[in-house]
C-alpha atoms as a PDB file:
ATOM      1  CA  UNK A   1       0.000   0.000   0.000  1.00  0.00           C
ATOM      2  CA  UNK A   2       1.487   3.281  -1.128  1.00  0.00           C
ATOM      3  CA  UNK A   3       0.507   7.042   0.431  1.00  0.00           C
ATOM      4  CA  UNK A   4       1.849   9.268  -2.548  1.00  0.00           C
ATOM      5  CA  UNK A   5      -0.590  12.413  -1.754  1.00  0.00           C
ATOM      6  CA  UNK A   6       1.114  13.056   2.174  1.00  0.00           C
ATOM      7  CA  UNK A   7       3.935  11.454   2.452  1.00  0.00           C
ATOM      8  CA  UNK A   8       6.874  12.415   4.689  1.00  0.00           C
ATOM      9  CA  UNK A   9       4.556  14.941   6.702  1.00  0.00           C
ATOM     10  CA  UNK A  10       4.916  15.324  10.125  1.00  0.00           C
ATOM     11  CA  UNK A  11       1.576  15.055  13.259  1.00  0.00           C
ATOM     12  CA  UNK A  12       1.833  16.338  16.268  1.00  0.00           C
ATOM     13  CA  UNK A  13      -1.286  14.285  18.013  1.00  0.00           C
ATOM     14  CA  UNK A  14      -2.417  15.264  21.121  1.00  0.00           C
ATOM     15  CA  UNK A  15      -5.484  14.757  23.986  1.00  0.00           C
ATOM     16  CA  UNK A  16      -6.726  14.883  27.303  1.00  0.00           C
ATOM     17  CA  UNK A  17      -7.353  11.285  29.600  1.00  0.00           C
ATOM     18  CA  UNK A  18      -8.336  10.319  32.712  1.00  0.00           C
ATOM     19  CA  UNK A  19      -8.662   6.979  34.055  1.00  0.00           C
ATOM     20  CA  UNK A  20      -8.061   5.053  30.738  1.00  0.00           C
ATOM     21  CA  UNK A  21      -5.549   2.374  31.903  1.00  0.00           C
ATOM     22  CA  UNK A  22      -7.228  -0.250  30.174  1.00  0.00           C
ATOM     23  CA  UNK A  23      -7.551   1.096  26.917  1.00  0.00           C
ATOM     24  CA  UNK A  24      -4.944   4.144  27.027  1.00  0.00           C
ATOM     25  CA  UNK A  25      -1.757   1.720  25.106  1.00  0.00           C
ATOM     26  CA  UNK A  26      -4.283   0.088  22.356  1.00  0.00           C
ATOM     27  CA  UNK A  27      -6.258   3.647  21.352  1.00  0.00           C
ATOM     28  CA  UNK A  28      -2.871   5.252  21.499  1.00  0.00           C
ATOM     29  CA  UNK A  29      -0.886   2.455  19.468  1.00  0.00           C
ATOM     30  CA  UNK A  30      -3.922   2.003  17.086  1.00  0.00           C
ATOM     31  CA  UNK A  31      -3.884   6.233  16.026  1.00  0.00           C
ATOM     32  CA  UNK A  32      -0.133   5.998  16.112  1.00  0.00           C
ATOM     33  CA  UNK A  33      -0.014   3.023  13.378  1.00  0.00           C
ATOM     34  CA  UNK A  34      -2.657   4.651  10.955  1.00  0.00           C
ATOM     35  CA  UNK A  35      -0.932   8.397  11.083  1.00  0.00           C
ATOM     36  CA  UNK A  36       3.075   6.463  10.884  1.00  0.00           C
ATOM     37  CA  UNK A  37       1.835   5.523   7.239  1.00  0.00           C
ATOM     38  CA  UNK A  38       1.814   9.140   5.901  1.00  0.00           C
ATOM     39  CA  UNK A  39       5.201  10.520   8.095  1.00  0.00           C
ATOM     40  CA  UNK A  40       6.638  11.114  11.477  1.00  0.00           C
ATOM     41  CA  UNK A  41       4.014  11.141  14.881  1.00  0.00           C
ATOM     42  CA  UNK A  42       5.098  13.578  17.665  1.00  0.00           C
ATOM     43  CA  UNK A  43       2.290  13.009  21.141  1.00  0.00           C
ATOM     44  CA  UNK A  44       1.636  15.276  23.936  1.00  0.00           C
ATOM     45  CA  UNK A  45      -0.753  13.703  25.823  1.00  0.00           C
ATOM     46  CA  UNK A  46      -2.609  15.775  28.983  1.00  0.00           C
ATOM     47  CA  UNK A  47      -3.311  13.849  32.142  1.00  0.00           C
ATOM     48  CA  UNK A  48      -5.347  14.778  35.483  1.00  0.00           C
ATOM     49  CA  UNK A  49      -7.596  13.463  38.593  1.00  0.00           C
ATOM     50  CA  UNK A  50      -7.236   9.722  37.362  1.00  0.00           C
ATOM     51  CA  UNK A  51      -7.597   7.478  40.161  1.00  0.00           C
ATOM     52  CA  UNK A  52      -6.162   4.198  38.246  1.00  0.00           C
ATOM     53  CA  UNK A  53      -3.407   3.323  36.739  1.00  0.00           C
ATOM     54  CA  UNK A  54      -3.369   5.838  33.870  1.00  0.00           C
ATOM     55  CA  UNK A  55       0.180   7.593  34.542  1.00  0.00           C
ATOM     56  CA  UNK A  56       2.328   4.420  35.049  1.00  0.00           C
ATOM     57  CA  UNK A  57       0.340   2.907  31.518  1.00  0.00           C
ATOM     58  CA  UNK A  58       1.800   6.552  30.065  1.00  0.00           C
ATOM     59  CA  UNK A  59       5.098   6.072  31.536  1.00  0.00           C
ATOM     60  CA  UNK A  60       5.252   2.789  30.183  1.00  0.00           C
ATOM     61  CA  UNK A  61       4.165   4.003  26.527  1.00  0.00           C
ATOM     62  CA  UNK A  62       6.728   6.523  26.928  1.00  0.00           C
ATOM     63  CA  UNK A  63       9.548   4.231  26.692  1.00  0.00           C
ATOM     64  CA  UNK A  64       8.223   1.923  23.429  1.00  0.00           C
ATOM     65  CA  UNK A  65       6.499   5.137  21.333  1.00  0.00           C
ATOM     66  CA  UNK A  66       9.482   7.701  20.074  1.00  0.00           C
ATOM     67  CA  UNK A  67       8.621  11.866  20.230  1.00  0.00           C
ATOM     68  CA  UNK A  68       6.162  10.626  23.059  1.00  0.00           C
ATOM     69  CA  UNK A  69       5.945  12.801  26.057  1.00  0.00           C
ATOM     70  CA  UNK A  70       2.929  13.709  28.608  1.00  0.00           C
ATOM     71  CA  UNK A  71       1.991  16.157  31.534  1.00  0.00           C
ATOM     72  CA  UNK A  72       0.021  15.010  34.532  1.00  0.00           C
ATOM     73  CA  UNK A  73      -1.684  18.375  35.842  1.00  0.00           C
ATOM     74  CA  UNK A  74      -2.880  16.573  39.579  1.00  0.00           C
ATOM     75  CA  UNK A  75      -6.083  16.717  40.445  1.00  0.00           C
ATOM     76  CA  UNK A  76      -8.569  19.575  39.226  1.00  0.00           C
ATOM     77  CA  UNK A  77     -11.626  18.684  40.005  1.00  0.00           C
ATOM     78  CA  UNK A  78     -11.638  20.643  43.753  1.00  0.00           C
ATOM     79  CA  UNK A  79     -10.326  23.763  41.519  1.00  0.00           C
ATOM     80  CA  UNK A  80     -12.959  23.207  38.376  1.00  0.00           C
ATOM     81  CA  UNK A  81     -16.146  21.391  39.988  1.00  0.00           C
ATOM     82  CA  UNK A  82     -17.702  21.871  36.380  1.00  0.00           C
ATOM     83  CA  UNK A  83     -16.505  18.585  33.880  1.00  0.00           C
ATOM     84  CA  UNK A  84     -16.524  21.382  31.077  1.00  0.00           C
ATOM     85  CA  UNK A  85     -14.397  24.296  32.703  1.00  0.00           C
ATOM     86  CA  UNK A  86     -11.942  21.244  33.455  1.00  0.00           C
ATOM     87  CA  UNK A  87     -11.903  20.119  29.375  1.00  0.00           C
ATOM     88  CA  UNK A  88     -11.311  23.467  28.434  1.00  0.00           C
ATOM     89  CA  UNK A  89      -8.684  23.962  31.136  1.00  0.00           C
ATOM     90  CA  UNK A  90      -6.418  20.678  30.184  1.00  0.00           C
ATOM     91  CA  UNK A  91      -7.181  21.169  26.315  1.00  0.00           C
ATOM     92  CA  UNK A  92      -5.226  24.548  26.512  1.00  0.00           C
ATOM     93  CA  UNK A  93      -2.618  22.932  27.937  1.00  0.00           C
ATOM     94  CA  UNK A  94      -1.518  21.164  24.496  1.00  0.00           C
ATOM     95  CA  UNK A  95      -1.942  24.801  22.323  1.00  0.00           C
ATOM     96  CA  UNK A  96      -0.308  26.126  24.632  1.00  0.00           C
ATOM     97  CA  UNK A  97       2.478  23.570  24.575  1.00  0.00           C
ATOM     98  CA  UNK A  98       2.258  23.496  20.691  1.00  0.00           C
ATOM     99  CA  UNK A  99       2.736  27.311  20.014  1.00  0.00           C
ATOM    100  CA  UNK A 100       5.442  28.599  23.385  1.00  0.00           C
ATOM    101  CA  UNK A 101       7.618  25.585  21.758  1.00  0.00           C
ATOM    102  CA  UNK A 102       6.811  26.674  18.031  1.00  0.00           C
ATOM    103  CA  UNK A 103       5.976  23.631  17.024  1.00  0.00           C
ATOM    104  CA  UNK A 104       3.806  24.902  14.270  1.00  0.00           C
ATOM    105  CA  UNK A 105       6.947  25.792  12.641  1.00  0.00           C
ATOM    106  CA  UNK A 106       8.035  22.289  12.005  1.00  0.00           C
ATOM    107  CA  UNK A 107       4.697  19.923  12.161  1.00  0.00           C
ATOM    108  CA  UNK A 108       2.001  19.857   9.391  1.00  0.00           C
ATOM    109  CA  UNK A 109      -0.291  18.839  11.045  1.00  0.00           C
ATOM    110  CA  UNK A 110      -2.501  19.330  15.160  1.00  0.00           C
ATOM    111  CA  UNK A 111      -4.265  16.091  15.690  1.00  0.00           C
ATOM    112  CA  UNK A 112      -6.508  16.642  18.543  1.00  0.00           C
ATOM    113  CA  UNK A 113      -7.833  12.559  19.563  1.00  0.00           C
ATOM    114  CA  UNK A 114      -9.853  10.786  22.066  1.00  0.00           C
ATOM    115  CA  UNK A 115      -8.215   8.231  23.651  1.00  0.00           C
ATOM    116  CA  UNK A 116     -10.593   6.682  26.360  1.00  0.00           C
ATOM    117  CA  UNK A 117     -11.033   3.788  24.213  1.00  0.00           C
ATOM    118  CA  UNK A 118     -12.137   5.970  21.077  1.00  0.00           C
ATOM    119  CA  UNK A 119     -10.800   5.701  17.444  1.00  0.00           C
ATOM    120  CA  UNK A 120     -10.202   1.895  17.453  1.00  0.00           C
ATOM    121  CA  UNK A 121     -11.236   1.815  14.510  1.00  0.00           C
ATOM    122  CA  UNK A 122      -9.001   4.071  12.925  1.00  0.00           C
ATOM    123  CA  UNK A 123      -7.290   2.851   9.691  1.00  0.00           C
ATOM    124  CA  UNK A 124      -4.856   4.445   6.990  1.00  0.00           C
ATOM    125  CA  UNK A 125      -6.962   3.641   4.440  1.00  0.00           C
ATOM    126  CA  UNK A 126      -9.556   5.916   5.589  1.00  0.00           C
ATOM    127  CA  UNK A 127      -7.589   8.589   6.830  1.00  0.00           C
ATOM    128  CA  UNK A 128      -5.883   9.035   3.346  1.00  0.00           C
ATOM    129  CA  UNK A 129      -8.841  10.363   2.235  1.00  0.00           C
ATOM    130  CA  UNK A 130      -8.709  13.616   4.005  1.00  0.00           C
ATOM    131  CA  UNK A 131      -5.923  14.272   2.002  1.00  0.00           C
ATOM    132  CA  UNK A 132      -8.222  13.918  -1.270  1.00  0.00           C
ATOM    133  CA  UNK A 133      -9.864  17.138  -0.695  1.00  0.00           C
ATOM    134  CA  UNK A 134      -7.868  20.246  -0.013  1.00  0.00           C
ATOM    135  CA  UNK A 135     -10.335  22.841   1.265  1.00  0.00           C
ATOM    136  CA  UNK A 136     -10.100  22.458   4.428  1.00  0.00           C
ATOM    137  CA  UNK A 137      -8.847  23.694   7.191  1.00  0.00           C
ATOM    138  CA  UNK A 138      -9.778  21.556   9.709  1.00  0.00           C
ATOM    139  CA  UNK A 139     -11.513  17.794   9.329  1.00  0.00           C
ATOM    140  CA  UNK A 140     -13.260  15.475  11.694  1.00  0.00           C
ATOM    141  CA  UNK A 141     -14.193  11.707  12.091  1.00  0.00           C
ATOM    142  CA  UNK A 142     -17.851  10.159  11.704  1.00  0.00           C
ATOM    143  CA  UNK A 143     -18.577   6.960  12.874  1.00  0.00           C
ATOM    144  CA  UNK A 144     -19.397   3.256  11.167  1.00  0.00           C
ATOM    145  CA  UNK A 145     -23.090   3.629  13.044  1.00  0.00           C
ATOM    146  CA  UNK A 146     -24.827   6.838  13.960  1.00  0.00           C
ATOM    147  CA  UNK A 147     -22.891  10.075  14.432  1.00  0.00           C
ATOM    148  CA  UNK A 148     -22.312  10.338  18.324  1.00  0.00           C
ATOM    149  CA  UNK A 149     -21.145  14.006  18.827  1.00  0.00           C
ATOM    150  CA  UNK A 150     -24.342  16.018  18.802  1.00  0.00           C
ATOM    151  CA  UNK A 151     -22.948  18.413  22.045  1.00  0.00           C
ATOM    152  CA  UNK A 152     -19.905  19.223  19.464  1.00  0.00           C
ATOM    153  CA  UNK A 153     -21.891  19.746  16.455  1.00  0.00           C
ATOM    154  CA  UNK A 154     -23.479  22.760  15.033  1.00  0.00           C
ATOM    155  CA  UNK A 155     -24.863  22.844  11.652  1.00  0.00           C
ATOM    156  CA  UNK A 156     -27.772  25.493  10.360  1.00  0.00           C
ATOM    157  CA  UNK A 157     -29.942  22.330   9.501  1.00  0.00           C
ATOM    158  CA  UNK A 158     -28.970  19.472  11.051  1.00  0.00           C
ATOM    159  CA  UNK A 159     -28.008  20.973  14.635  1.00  0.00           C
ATOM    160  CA  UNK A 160     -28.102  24.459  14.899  1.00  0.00           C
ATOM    161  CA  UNK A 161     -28.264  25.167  18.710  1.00  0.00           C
ATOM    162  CA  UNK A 162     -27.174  23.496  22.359  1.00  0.00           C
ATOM    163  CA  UNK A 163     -28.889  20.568  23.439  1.00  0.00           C
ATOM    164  CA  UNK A 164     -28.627  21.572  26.601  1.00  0.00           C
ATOM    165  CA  UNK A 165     -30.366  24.566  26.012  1.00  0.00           C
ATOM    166  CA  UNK A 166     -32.617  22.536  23.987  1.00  0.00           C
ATOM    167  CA  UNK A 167     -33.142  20.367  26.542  1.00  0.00           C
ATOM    168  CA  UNK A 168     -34.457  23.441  29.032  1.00  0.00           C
ATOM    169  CA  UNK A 169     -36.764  24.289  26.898  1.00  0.00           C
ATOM    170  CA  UNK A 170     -38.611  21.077  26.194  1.00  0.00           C
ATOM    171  CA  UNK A 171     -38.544  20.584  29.909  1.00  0.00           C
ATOM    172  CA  UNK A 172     -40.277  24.433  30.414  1.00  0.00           C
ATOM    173  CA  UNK A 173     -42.641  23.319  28.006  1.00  0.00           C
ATOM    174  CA  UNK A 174     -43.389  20.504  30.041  1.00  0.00           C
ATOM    175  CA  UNK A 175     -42.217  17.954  27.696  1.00  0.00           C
ATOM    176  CA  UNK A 176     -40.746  14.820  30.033  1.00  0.00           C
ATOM    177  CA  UNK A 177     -37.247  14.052  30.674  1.00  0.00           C
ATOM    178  CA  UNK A 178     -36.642  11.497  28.709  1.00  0.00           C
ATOM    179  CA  UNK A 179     -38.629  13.147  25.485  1.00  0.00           C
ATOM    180  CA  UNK A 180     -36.659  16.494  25.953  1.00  0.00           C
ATOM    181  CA  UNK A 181     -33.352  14.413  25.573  1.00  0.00           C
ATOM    182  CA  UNK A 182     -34.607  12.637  23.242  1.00  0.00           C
ATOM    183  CA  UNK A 183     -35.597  15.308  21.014  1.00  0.00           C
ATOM    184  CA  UNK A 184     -32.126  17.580  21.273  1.00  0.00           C
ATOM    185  CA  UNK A 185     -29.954  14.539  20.967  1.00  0.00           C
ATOM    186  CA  UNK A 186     -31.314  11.078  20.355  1.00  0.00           C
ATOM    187  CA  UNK A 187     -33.040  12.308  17.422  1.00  0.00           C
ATOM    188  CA  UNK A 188     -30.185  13.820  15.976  1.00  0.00           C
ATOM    189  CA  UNK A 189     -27.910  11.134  15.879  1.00  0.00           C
ATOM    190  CA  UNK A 190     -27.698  10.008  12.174  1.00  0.00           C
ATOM    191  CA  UNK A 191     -25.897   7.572  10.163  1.00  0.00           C
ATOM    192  CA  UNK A 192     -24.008   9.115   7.640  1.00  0.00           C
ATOM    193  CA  UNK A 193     -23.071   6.977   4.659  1.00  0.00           C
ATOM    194  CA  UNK A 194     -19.533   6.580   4.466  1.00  0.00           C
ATOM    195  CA  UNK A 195     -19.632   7.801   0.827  1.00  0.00           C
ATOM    196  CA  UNK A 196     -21.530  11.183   1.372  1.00  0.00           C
ATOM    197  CA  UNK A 197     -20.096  14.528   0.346  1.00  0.00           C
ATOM    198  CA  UNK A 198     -18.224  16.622   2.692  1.00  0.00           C
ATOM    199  CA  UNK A 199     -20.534  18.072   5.477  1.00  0.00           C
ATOM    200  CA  UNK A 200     -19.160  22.002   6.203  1.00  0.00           C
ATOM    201  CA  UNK A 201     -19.769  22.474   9.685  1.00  0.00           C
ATOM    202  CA  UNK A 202     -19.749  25.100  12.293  1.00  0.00           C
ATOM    203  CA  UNK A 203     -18.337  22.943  14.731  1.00  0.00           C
ATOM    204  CA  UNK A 204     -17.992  18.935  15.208  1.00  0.00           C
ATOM    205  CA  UNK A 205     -15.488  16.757  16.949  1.00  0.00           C
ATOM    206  CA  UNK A 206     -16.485  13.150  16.909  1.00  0.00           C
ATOM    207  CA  UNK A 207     -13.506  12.021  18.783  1.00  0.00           C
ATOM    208  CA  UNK A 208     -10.723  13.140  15.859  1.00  0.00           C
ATOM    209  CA  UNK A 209     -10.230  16.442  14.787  1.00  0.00           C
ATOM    210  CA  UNK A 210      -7.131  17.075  11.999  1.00  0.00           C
ATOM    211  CA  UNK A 211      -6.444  20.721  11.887  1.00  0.00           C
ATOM    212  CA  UNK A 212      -4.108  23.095   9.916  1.00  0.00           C
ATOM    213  CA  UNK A 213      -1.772  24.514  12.870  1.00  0.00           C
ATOM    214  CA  UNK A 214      -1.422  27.777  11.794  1.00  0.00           C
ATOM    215  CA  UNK A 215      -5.618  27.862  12.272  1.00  0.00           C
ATOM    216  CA  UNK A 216      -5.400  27.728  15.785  1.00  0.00           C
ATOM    217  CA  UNK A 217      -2.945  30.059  16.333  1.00  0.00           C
ATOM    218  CA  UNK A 218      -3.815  32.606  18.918  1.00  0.00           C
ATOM    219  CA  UNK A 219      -6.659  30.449  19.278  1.00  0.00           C
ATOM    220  CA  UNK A 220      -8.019  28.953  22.834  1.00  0.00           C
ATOM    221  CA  UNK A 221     -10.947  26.715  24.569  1.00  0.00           C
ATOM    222  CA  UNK A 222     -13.711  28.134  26.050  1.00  0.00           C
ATOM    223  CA  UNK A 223     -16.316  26.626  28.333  1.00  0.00           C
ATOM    224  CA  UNK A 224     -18.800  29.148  28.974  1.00  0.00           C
ATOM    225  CA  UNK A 225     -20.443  32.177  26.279  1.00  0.00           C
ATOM    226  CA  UNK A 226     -20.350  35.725  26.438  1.00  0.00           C
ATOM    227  CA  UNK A 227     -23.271  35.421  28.729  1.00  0.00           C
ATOM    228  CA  UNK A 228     -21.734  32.954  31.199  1.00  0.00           C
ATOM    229  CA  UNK A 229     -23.397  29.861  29.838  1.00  0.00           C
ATOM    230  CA  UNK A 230     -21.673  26.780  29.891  1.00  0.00           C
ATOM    231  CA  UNK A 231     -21.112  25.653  26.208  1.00  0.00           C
ATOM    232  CA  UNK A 232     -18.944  22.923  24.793  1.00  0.00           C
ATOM    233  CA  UNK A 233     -15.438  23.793  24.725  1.00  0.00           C
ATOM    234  CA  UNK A 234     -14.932  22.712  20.765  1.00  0.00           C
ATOM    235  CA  UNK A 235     -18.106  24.869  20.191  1.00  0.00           C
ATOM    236  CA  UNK A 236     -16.425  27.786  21.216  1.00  0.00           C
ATOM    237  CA  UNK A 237     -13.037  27.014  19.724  1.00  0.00           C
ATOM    238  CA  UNK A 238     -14.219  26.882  16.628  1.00  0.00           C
ATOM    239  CA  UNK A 239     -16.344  29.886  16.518  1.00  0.00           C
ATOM    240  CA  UNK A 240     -12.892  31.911  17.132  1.00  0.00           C
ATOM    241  CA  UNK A 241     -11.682  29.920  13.630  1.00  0.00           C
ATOM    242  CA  UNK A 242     -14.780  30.434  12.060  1.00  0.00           C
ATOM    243  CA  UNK A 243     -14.376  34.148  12.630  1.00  0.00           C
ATOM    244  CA  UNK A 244     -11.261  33.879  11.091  1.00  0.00           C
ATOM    245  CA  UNK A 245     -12.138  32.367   7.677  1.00  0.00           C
ATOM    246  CA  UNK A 246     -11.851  28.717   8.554  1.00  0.00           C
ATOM    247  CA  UNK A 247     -13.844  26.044   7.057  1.00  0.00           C
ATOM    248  CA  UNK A 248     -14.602  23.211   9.165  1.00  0.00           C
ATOM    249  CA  UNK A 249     -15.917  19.931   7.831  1.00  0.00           C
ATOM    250  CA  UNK A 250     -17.138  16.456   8.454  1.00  0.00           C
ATOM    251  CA  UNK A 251     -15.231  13.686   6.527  1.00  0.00           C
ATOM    252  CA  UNK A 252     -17.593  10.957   6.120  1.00  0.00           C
ATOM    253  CA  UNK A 253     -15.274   8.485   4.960  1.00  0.00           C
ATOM    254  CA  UNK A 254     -12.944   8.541   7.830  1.00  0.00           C
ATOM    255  CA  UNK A 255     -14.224   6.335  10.185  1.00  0.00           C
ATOM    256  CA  UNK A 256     -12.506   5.976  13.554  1.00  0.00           C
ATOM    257  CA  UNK A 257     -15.287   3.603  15.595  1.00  0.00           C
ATOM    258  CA  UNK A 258     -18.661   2.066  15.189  1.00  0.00           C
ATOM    259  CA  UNK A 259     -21.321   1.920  17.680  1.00  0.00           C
ATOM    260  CA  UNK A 260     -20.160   3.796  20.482  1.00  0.00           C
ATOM    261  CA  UNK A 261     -20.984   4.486  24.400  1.00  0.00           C
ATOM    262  CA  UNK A 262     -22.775   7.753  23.803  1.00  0.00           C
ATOM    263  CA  UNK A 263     -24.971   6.023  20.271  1.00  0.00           C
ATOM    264  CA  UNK A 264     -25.782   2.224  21.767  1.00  0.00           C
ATOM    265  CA  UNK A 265     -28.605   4.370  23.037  1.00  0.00           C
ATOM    266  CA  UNK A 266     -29.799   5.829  19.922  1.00  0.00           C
ATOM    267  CA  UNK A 267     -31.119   2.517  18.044  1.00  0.00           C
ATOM    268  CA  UNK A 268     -31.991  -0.923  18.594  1.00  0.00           C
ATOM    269  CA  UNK A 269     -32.351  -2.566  22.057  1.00  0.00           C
ATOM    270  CA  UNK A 270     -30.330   0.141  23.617  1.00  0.00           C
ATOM    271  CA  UNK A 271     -32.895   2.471  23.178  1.00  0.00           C
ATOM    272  CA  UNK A 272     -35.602   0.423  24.232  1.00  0.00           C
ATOM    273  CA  UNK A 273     -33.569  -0.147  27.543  1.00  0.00           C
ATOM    274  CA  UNK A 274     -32.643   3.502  27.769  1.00  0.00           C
ATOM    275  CA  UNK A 275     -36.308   4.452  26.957  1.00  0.00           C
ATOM    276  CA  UNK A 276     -37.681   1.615  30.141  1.00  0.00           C
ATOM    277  CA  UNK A 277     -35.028   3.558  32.351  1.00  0.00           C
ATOM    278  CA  UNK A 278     -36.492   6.790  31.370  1.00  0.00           C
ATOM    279  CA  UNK A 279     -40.167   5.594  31.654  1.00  0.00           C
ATOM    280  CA  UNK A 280     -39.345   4.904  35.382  1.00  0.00           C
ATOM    281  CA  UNK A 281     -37.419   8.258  35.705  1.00  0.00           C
ATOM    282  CA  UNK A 282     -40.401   9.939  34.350  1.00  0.00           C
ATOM    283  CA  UNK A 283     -42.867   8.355  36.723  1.00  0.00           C
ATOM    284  CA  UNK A 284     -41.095   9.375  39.457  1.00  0.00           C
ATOM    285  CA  UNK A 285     -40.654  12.910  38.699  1.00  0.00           C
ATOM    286  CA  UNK A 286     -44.262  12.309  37.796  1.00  0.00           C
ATOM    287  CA  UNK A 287     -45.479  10.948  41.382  1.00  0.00           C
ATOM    288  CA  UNK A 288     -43.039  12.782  43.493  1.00  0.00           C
ATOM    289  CA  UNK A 289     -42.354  16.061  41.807  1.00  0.00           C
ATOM    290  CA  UNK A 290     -38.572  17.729  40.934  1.00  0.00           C
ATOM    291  CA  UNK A 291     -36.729  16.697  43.928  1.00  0.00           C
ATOM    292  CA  UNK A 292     -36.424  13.528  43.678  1.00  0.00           C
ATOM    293  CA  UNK A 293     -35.480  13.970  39.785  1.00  0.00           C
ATOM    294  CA  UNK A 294     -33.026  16.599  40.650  1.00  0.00           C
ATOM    295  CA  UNK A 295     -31.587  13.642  42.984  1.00  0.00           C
ATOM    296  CA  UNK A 296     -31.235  11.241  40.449  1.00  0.00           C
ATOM    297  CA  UNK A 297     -29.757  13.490  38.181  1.00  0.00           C
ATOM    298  CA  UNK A 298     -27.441  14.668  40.400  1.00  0.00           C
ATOM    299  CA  UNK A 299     -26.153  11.002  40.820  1.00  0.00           C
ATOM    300  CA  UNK A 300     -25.845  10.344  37.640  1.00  0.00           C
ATOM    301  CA  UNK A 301     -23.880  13.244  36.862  1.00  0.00           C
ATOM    302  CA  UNK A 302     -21.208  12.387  39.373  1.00  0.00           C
ATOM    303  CA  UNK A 303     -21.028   9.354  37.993  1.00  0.00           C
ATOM    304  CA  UNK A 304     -20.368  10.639  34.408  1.00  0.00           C
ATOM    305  CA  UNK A 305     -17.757  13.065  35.955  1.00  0.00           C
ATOM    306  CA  UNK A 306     -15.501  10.137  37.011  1.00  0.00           C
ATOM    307  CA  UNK A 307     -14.717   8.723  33.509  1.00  0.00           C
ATOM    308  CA  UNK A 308     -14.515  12.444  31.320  1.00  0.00           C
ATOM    309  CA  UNK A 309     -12.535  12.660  28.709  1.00  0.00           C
END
């Protein structure tokens, strides 16, 4: 198998984990084999709060992966309470590493990856492709199974708002839990053929970005609006690139993972266990009013805040 159209280019690939011992070498070895085809990988990886075994597996990686190096930032969570202001916190920490060591002088490429267990299914075949179309400045992943990133995405038609926001306002219209998520996410989560056009986006992640460094120069995450709101951090990054004159686009031919945690919801008998789960939720908050929803939610969320990412 040749790679004529990049060869010899050089990725710096980057990301944020927390407690991803189990799956930290195989995501990281997996991205690392598919981008080696095309040139020369050089990883910054940005660590904090795990409670496993996630720095010694880095340490360990360190020693069999060359240009490999990490930074473990302790434990955040008592400083940033809020799982977003954290994400946007450690994902400045690679720009910033990128740009004070001008690195954008000498790579081609910013890879910005997932690497909880995401982009297994990563392969050189598809990510040649991005390389196919040159109007871009920065590309992102879809999945082999319905697209999973709808808190990343904004498009004018497909998803042109926050779901969270969405999700208040289906809930002030006295829609049901379950229904209001439903609607601003669920429904939203669409399986795009692996031979579609290009989708230009205002924003998308998807678990791989691919971006032109000098686009994100003087560039920076965000986790809350001009009005104080908490909004994805990627949302906000790439409004500040959009403002520039970027384009931003969906590749639907590179694939980097099939059904995922976030989509095994979305179809099949995942949603009709999700939607008995919410029937029950909805009773409740039914029978015994917001408090003990609020309770339940507020469980669930700590739970969610122990394996971000």
């Amino acid at each position: 198998m040749s790679f004529v159209i990049i060869a010899h280019k050089i990725f710096f690939i980057t990301g944020i984990v927390r407690d991803a011992d189990k799956t930290l070498a195989r995501t990281i070895d997996t991205i690392d084999h598919s981008f080696r085809n095309f040139g020369t990988t050089h990883w910054f990886v940005v660590e904090s709060d795990s409670i496993d075994k996630t720095i010694d597996r880095l340490d360990k990686i360190k020693e069999t992966i060359n240009n490999f190096s990490f930074v473990s930032l302790g434990h955040l969570q008592s400083r940033f309470p809020n799982r977003i202001d954290r994400l946007a916190y450690c994902r400045n920490q690679y720009l910033q590493h990128f740009f004070e060591n001008n690195l954008d002088e000498n790579c081609d490429f910013l890879v910005v990856a997932d690497l909880d267990g995401m982009n297994l299914s990563l392969e050189s075949k598809s990510l040649e492709s991005c390389w196919e179309n040159n109007n871009w400045d920065a590309c992102f992943a879809n999945q082999d199974g319905p697209y999973y990133d709808i808190y990343a995405l904004r498009h004018s038609t497909w998803s042109s708002g926050s779901p969270q926001r969405a999700i208040q306002f289906f809930r002030q219209i006295g829609l049901s839990p379950s229904k209001s998520v439903k609607l601003a996410v669920y429904n939203k989560m669409i399986k795009i053929p692996r031979d579609a056009e290009w989708i230009e986006v205002e924003s998308a992640f998807g678990g791989l970005g691919i971006y032109r460094p000098s686009t994100l120069k003087d560039k920076f995450y965000k986790s809350r609006d001009n009005a104080g709101n908490i909004e994805c951090e990627h949302v906000l990054l790439h409004e500040q690139m959009r403002q520039s004159g970027y384009r931003l686009f969906i590749n639907p031919t590179l694939i980097n993972d099939r059904i995922t945690e976030h989509t095994r919801h979305a179809r099949g008998l995942g949603y009709m266990l999700l939607k008995l789960k919410h029937l029950v939720m909805d009773t409740l908050f039914l029978i015994f009013g917001k408090k003990i929803y609020k309770l339940s939610r507020k469980e669930q969320e700590q739970q969610k805040n122990k394996t971000w990412t």
